[in-house]
Each structure stands twice: as structure tokens, then as C-alpha cells.
PDB file of N, CA and C in Angstrom:
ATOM      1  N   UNK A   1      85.067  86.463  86.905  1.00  0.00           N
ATOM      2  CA  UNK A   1      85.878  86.949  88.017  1.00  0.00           C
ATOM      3  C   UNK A   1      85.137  88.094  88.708  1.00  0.00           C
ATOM      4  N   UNK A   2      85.613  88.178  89.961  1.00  0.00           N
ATOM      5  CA  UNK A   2      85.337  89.627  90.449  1.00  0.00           C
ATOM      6  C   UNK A   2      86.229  90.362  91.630  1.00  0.00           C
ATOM      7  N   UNK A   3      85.559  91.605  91.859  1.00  0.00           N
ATOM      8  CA  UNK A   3      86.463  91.692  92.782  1.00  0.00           C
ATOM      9  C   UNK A   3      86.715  92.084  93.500  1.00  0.00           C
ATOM     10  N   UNK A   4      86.469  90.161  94.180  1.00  0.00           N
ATOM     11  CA  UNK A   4      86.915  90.150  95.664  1.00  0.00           C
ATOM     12  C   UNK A   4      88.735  89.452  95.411  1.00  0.00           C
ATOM     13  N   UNK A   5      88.829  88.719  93.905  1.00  0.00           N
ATOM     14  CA  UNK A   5      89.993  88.207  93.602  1.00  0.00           C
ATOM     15  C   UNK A   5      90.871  89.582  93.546  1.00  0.00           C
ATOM     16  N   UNK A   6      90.156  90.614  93.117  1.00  0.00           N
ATOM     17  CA  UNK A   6      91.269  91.964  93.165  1.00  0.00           C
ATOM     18  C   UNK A   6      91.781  92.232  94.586  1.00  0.00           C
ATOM     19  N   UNK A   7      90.489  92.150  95.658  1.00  0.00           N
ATOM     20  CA  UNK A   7      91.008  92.151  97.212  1.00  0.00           C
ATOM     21  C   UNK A   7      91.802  90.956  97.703  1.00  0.00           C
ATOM     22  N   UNK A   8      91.878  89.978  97.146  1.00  0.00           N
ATOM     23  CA  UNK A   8      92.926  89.140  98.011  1.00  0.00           C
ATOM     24  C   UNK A   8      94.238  89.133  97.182  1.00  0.00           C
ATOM     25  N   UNK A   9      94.568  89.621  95.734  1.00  0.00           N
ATOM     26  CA  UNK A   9      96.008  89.834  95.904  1.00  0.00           C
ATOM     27  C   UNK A   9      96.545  91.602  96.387  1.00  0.00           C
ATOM     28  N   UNK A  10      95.360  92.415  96.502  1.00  0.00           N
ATOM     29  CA  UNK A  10      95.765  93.595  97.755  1.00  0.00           C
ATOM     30  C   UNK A  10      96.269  93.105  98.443  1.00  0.00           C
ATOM     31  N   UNK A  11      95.277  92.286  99.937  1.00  0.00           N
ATOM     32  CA  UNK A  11      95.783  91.658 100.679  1.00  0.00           C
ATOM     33  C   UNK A  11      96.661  91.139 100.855  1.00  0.00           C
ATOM     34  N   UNK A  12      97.255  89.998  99.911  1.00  0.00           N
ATOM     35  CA  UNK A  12      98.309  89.372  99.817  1.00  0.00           C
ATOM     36  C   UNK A  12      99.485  90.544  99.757  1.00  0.00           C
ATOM     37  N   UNK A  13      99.522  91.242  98.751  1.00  0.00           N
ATOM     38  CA  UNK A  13     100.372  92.849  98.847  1.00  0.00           C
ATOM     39  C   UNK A  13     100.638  93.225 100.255  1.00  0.00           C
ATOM     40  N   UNK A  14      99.625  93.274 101.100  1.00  0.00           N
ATOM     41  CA  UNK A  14      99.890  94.132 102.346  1.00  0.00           C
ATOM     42  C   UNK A  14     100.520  92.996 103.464  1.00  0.00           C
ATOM     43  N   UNK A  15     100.031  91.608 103.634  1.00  0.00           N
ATOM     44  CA  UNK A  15     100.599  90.949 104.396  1.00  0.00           C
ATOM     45  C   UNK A  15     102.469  90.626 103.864  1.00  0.00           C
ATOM     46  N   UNK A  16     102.484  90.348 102.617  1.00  0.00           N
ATOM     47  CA  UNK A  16     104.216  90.266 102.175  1.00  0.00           C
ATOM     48  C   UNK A  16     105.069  92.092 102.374  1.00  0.00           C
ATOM     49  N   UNK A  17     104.175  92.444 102.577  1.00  0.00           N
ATOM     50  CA  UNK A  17     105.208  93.721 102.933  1.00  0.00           C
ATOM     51  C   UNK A  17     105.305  94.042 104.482  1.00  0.00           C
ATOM     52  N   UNK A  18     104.172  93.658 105.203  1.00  0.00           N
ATOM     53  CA  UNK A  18     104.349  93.880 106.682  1.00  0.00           C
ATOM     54  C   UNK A  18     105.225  92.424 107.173  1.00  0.00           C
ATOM     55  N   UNK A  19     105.123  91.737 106.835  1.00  0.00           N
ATOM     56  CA  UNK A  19     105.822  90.400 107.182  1.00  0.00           C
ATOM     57  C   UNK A  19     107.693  90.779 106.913  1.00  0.00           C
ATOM     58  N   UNK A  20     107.747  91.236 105.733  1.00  0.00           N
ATOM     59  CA  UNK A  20     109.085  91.269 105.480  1.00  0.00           C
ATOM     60  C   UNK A  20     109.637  92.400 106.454  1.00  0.00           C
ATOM     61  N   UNK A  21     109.058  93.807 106.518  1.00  0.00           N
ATOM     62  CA  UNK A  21     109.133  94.587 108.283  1.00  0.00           C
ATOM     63  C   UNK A  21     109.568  94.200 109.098  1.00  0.00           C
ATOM     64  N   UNK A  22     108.389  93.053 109.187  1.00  0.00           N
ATOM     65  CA  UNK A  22     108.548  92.279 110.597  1.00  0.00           C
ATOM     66  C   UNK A  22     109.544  91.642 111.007  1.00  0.00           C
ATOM     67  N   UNK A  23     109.828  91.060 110.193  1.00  0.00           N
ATOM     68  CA  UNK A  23     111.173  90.146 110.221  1.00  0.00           C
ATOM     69  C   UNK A  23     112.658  91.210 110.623  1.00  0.00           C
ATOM     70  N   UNK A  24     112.250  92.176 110.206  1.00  0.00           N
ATOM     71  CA  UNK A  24     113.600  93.146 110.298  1.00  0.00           C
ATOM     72  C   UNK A  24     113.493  93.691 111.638  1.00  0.00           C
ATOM     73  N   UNK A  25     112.232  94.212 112.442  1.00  0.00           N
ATOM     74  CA  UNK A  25     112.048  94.642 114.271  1.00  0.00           C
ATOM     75  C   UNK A  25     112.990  93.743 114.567  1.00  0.00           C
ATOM     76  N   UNK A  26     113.562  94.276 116.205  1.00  0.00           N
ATOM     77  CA  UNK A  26     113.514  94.080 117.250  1.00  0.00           C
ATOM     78  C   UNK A  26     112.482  93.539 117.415  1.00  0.00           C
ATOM     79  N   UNK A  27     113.104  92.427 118.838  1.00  0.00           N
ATOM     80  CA  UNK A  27     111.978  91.590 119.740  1.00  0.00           C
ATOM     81  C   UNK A  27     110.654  92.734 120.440  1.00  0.00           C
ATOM     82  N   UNK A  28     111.638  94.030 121.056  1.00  0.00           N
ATOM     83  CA  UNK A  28     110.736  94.978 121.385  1.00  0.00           C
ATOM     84  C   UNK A  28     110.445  95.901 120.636  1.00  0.00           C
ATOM     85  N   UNK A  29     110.638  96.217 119.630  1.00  0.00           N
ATOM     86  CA  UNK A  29     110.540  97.169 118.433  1.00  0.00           C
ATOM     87  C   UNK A  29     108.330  97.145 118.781  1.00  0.00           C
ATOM     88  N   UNK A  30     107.858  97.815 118.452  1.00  0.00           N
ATOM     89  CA  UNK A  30     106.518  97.890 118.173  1.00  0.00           C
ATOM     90  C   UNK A  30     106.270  97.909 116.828  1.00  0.00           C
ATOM     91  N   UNK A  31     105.245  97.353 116.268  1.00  0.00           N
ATOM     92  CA  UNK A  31     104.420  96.825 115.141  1.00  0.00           C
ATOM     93  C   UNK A  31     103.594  97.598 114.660  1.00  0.00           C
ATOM     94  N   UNK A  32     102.883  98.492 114.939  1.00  0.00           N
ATOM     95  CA  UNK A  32     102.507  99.418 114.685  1.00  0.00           C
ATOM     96  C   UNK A  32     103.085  99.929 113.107  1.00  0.00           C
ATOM     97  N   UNK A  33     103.593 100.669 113.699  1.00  0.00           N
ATOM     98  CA  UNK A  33     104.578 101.674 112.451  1.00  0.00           C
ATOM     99  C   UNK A  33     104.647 100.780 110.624  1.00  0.00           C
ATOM    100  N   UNK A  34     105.212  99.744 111.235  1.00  0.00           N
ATOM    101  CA  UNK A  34     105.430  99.019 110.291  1.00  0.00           C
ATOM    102  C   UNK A  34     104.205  98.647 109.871  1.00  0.00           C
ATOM    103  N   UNK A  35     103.268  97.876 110.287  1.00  0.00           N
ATOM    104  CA  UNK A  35     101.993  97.933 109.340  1.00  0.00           C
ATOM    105  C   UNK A  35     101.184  99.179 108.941  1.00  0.00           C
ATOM    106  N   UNK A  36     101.605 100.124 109.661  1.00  0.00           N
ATOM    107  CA  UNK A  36     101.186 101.202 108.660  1.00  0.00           C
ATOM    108  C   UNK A  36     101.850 101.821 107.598  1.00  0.00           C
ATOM    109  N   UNK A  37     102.664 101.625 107.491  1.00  0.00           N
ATOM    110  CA  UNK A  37     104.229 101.549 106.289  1.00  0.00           C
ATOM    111  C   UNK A  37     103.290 100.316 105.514  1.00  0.00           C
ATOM    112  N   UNK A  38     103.113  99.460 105.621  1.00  0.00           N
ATOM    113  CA  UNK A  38     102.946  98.522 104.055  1.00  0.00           C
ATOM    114  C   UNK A  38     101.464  98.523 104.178  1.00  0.00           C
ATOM    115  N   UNK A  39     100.432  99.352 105.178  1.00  0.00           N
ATOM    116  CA  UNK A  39      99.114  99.579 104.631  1.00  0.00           C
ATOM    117  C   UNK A  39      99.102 100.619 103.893  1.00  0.00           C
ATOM    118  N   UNK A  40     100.146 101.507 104.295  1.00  0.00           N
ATOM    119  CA  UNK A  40      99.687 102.766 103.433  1.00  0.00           C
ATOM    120  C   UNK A  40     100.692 102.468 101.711  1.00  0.00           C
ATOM    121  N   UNK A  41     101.337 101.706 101.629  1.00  0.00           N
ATOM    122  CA  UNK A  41     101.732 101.560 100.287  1.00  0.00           C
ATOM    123  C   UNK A  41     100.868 100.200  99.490  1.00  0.00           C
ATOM    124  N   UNK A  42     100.033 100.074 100.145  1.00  0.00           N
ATOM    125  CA  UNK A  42      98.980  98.265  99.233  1.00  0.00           C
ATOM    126  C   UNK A  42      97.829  99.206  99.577  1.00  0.00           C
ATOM    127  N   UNK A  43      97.038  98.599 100.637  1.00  0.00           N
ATOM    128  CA  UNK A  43      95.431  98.831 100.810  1.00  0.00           C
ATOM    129  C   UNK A  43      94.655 100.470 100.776  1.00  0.00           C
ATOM    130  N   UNK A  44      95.918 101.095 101.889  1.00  0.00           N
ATOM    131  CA  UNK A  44      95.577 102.348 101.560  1.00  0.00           C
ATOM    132  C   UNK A  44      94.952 102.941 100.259  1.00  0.00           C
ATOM    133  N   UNK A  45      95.730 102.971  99.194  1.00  0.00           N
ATOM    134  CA  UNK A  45      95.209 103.551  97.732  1.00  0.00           C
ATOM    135  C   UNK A  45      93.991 103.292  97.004  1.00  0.00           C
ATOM    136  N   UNK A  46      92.962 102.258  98.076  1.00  0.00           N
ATOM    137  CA  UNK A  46      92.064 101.736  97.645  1.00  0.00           C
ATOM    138  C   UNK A  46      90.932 101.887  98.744  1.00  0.00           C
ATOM    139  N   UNK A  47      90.944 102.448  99.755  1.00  0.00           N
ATOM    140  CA  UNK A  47      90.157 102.396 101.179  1.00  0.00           C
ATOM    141  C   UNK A  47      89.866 104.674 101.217  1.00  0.00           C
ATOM    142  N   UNK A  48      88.672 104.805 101.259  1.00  0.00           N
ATOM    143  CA  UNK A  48      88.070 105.880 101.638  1.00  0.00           C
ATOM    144  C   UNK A  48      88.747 106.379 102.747  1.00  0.00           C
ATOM    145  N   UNK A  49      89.143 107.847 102.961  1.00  0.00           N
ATOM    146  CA  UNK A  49      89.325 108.587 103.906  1.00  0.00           C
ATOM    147  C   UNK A  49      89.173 107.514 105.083  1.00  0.00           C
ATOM    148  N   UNK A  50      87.602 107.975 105.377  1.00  0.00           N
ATOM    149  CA  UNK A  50      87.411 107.631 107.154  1.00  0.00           C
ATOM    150  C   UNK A  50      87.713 105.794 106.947  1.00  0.00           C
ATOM    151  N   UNK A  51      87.962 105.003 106.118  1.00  0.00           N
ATOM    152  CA  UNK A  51      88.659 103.262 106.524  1.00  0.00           C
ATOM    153  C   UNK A  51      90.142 103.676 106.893  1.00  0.00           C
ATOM    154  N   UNK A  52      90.588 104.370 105.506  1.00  0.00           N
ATOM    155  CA  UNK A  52      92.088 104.768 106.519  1.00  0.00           C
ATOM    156  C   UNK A  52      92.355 104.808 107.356  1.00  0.00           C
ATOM    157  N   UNK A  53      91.651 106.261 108.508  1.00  0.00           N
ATOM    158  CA  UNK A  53      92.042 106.423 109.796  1.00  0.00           C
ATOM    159  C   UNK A  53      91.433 105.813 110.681  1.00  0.00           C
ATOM    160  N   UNK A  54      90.453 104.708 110.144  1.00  0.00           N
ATOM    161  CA  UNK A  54      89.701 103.471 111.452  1.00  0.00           C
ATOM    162  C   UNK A  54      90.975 102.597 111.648  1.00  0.00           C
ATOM    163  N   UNK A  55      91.602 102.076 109.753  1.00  0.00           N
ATOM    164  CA  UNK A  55      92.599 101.335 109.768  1.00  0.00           C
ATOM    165  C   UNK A  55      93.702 101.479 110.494  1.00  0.00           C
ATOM    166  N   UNK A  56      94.234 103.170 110.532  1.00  0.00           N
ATOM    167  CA  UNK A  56      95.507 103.919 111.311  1.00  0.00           C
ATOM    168  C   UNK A  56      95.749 103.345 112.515  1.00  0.00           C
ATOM    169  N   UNK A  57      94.597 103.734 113.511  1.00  0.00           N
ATOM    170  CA  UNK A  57      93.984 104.077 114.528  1.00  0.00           C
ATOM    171  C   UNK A  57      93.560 102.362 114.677  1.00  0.00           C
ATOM    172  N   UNK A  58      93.360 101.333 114.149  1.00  0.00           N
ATOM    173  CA  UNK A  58      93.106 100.485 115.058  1.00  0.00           C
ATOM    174  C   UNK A  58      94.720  99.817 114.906  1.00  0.00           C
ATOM    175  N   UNK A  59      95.679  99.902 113.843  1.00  0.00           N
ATOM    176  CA  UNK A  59      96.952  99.368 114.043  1.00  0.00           C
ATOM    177  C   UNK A  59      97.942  99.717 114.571  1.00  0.00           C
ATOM    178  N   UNK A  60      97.444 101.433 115.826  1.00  0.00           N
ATOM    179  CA  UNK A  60      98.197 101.865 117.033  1.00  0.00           C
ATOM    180  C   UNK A  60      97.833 100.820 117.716  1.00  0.00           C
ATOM    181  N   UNK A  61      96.931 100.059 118.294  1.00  0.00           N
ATOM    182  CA  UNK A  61      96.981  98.845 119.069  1.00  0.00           C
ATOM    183  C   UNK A  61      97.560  97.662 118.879  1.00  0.00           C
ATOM    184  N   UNK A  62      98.591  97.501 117.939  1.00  0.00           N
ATOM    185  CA  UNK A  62      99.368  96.278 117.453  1.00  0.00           C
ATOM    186  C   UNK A  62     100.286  96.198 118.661  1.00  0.00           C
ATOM    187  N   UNK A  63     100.876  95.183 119.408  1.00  0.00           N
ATOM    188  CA  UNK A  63     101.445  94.737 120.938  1.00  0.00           C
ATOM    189  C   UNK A  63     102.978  95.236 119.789  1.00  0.00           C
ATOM    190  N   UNK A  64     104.289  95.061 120.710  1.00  0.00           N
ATOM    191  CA  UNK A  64     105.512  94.838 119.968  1.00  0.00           C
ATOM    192  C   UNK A  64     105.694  93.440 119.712  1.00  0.00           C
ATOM    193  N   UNK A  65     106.857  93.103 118.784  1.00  0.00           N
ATOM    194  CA  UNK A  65     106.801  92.513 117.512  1.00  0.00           C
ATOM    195  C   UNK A  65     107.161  91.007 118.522  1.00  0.00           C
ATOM    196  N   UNK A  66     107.422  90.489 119.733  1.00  0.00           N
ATOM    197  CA  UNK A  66     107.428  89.193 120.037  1.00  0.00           C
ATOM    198  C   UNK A  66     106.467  88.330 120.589  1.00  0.00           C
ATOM    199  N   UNK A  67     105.797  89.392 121.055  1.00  0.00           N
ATOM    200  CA  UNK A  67     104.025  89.206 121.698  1.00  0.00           C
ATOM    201  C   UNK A  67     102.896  88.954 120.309  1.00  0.00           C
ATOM    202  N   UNK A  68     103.007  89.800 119.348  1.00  0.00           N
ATOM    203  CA  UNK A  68     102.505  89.653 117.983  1.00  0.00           C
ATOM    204  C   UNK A  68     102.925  88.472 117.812  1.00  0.00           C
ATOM    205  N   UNK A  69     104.057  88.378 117.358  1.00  0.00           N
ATOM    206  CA  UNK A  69     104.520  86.462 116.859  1.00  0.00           C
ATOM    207  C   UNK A  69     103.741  85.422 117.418  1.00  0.00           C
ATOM    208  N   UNK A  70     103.868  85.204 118.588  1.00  0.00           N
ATOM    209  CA  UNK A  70     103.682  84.530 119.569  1.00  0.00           C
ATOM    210  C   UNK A  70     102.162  84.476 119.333  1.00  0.00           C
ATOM    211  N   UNK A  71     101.149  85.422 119.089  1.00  0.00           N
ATOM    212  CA  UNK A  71      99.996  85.408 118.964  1.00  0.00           C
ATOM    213  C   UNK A  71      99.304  84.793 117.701  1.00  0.00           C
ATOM    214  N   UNK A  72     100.544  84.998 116.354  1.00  0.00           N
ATOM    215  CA  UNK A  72     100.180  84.792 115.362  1.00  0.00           C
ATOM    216  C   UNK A  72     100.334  83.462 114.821  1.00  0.00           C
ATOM    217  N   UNK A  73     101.873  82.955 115.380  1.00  0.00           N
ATOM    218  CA  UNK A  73     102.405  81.757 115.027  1.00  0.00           C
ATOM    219  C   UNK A  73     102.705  80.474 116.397  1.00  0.00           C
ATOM    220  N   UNK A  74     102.392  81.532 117.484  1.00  0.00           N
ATOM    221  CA  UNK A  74     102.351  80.478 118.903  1.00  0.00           C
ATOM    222  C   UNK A  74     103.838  80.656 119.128  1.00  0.00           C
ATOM    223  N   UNK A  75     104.651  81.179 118.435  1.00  0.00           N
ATOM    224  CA  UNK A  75     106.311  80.593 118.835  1.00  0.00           C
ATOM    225  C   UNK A  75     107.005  81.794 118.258  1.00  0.00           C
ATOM    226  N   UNK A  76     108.142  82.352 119.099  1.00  0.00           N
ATOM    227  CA  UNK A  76     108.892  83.484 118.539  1.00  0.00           C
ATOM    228  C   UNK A  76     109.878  82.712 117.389  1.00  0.00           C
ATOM    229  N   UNK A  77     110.196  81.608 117.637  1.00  0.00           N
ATOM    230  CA  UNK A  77     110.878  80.535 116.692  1.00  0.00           C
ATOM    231  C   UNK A  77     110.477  80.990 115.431  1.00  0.00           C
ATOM    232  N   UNK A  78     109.324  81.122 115.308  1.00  0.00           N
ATOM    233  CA  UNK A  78     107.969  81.481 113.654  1.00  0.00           C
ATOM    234  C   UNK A  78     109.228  82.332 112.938  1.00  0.00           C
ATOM    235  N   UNK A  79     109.941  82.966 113.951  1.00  0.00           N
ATOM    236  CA  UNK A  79     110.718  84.139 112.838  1.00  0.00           C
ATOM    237  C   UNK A  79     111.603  84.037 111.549  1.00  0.00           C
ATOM    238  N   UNK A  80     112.394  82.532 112.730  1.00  0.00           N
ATOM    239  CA  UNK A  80     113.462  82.155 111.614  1.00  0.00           C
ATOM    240  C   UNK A  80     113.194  81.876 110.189  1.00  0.00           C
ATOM    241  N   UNK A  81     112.326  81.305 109.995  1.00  0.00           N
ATOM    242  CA  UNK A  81     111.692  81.394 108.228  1.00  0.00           C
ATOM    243  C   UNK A  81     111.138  82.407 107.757  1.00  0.00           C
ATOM    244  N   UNK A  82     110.750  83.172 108.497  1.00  0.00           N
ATOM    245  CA  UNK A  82     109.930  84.058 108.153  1.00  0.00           C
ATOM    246  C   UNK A  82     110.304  85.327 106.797  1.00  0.00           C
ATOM    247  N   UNK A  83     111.498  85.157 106.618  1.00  0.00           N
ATOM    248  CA  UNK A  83     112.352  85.279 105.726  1.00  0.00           C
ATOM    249  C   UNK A  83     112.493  84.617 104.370  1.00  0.00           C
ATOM    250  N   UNK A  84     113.147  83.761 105.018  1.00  0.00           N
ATOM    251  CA  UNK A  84     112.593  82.822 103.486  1.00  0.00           C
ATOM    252  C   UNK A  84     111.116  82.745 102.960  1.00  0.00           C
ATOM    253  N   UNK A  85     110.278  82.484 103.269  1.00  0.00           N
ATOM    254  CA  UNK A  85     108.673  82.639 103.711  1.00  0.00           C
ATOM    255  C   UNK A  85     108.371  83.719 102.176  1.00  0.00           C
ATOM    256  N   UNK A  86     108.711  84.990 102.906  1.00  0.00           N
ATOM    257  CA  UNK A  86     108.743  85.947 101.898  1.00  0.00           C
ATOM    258  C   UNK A  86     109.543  86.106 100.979  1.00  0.00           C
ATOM    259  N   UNK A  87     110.496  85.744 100.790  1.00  0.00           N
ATOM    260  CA  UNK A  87     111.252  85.609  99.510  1.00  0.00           C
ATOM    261  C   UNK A  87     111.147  84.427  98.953  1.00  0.00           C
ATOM    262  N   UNK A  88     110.309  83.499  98.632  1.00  0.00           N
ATOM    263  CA  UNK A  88     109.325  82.816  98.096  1.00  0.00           C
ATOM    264  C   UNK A  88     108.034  82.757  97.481  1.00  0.00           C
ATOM    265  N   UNK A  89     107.362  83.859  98.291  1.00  0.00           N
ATOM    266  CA  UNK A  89     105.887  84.012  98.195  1.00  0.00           C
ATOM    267  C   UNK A  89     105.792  85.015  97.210  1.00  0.00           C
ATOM    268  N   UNK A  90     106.953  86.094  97.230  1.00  0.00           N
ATOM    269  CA  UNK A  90     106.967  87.343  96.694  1.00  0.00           C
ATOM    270  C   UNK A  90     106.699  87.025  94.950  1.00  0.00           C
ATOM    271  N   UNK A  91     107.905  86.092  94.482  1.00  0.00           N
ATOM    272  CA  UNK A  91     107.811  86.072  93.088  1.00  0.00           C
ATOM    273  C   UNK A  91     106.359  85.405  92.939  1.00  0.00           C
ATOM    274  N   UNK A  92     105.600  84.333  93.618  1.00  0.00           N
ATOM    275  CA  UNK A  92     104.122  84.090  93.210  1.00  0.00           C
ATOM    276  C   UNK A  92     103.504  85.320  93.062  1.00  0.00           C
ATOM    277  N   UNK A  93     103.390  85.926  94.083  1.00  0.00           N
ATOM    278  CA  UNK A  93     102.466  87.050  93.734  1.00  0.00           C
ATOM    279  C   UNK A  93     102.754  87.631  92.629  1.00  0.00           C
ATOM    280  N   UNK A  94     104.319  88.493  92.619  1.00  0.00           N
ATOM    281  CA  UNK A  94     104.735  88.977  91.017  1.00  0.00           C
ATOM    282  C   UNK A  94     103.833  88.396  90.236  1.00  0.00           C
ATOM    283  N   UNK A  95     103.751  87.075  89.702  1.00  0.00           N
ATOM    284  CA  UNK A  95     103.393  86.597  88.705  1.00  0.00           C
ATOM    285  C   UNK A  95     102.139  86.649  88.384  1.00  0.00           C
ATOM    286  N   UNK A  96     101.569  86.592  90.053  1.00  0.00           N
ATOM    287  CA  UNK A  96      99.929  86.880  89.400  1.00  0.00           C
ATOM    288  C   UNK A  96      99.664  88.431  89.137  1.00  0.00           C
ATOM    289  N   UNK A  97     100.228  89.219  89.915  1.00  0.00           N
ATOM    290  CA  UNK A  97      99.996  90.582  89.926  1.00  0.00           C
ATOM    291  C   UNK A  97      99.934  90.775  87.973  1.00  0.00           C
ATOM    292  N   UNK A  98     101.208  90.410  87.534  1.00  0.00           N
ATOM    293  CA  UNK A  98     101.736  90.465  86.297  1.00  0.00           C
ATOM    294  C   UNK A  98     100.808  90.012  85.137  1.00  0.00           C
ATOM    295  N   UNK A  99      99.863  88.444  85.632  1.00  0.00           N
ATOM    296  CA  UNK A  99      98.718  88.098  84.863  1.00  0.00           C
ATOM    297  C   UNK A  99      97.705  88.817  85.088  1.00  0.00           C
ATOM    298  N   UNK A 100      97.143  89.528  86.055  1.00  0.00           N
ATOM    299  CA  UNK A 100      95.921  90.532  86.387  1.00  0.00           C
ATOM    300  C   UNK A 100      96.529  91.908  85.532  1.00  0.00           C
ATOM    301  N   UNK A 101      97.551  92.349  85.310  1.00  0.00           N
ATOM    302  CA  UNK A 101      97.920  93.265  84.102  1.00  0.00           C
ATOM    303  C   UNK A 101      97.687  93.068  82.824  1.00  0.00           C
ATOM    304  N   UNK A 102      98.245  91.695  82.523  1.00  0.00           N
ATOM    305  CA  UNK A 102      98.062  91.653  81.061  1.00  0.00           C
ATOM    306  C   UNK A 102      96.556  90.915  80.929  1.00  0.00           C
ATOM    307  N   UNK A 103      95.881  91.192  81.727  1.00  0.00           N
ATOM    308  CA  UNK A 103      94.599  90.821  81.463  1.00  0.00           C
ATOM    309  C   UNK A 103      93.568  91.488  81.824  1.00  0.00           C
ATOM    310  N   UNK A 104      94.393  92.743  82.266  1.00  0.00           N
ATOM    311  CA  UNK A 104      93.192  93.937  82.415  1.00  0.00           C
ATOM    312  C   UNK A 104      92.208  93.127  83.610  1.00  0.00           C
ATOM    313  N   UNK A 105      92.403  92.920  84.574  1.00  0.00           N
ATOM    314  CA  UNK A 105      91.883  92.510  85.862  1.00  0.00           C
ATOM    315  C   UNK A 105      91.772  93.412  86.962  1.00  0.00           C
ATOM    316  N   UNK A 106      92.569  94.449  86.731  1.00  0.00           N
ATOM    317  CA  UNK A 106      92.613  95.304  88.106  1.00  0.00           C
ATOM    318  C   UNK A 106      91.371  96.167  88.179  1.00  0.00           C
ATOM    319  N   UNK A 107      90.709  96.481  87.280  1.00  0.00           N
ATOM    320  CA  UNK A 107      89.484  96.907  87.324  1.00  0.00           C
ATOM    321  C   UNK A 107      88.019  96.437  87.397  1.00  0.00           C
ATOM    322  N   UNK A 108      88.218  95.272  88.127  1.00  0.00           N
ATOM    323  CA  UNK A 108      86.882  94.232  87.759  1.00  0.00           C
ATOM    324  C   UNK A 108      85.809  95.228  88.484  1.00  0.00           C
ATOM    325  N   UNK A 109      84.433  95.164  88.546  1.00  0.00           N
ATOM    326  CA  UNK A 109      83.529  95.591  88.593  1.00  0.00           C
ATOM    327  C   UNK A 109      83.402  94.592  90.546  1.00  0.00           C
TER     328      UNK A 109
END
């Protein structure tokens, strides 16, 4: 193993927490905020000072949350699952998060 498998269940961490956000905006609500709310509780704790505030600072340019959709999924429609979506995905991750514990994974080299 290595780890880049440690960076994609980060990742996975940071997209199920900005997604579930998301789902909660307003059509005009801005996006912003909210991905910096679930970067700074996943990726943050793992990214140097100056990635932080490149990271900060490039997710003040996130559009508000129906223009985002629309960009991401083609359709503001994308929303209605988007819910379920994450309360699905969530317990997978649990589980792996849970096997990278009891297997001493979070520290791969």
C-alpha cells in the first residue's frame, strides 16, 4: 500500500462532507464557506500552512450553489439525490476508514 490510498479516503472525507453542505444551501446561498467548513475539518490537518491558504483563497472563487450544480452534474435536478447519495456513501467510507485503523494504515510512508 501507500499513500496515495491514505489521500483518496481524505478526499473521499472532504467531498462527503461538502456534498452533504451542499445539499442543505440555498439555490443562491454561495459555496464557498461550506467547502471551507469540510476542508478545514478532512484535508486541512494534513496540507502545510501556505496549501491551506492557496486552498482558502482558491475556494473564495466557488460560483453559488445552483451554477456549481449545474457545472458539476449538468442539472440542478442532481440535488434531489444528492441526499440519499450521502447517506449511503457515508457508512462505506466508515468502514474503510475503520479497516485503515485496525490496520494501522493511516501512517503509510
Amino acid at each position: 500500500m501507500c499513500l496515495g490510498v491514505v489521500w483518496v479516503g481524505l478526499l473521499a472525507a472532504f467531498i462527503i462532507q461538502f456534498l452533504s453542505k451542499l445539499d442543505s444551501l440555498k439555490a443562491t446561498d454561495g459555496t464557498s464557506s461550506a467547502a471551507r467548513e469540510a476542508y478545514g475539518a478532512t484535508l486541512a490537518n494534513y496540507h502545510t500552512f501556505l496549501v491551506r491558504q492557496m486552498a482558502n483563497a482558491a475556494m473564495l472563487a466557488l460560483p453559488y450553489r445552483d451554477p456549481l450544480v449545474v457545472n458539476l452534474f449538468g442539472d440542478v435536478s442532481a440535488l434531489e439525490p444528492l441526499g440519499e447519495f450521502v447517506a449511503t456513501i457515508t457508512p462505506v467510507y466508515e468502514a474503510v476508514e475503520k479497516l485503515y485503523t485496525e490496520n494501522d494504515l493511516h501512517g503509510l510512508p
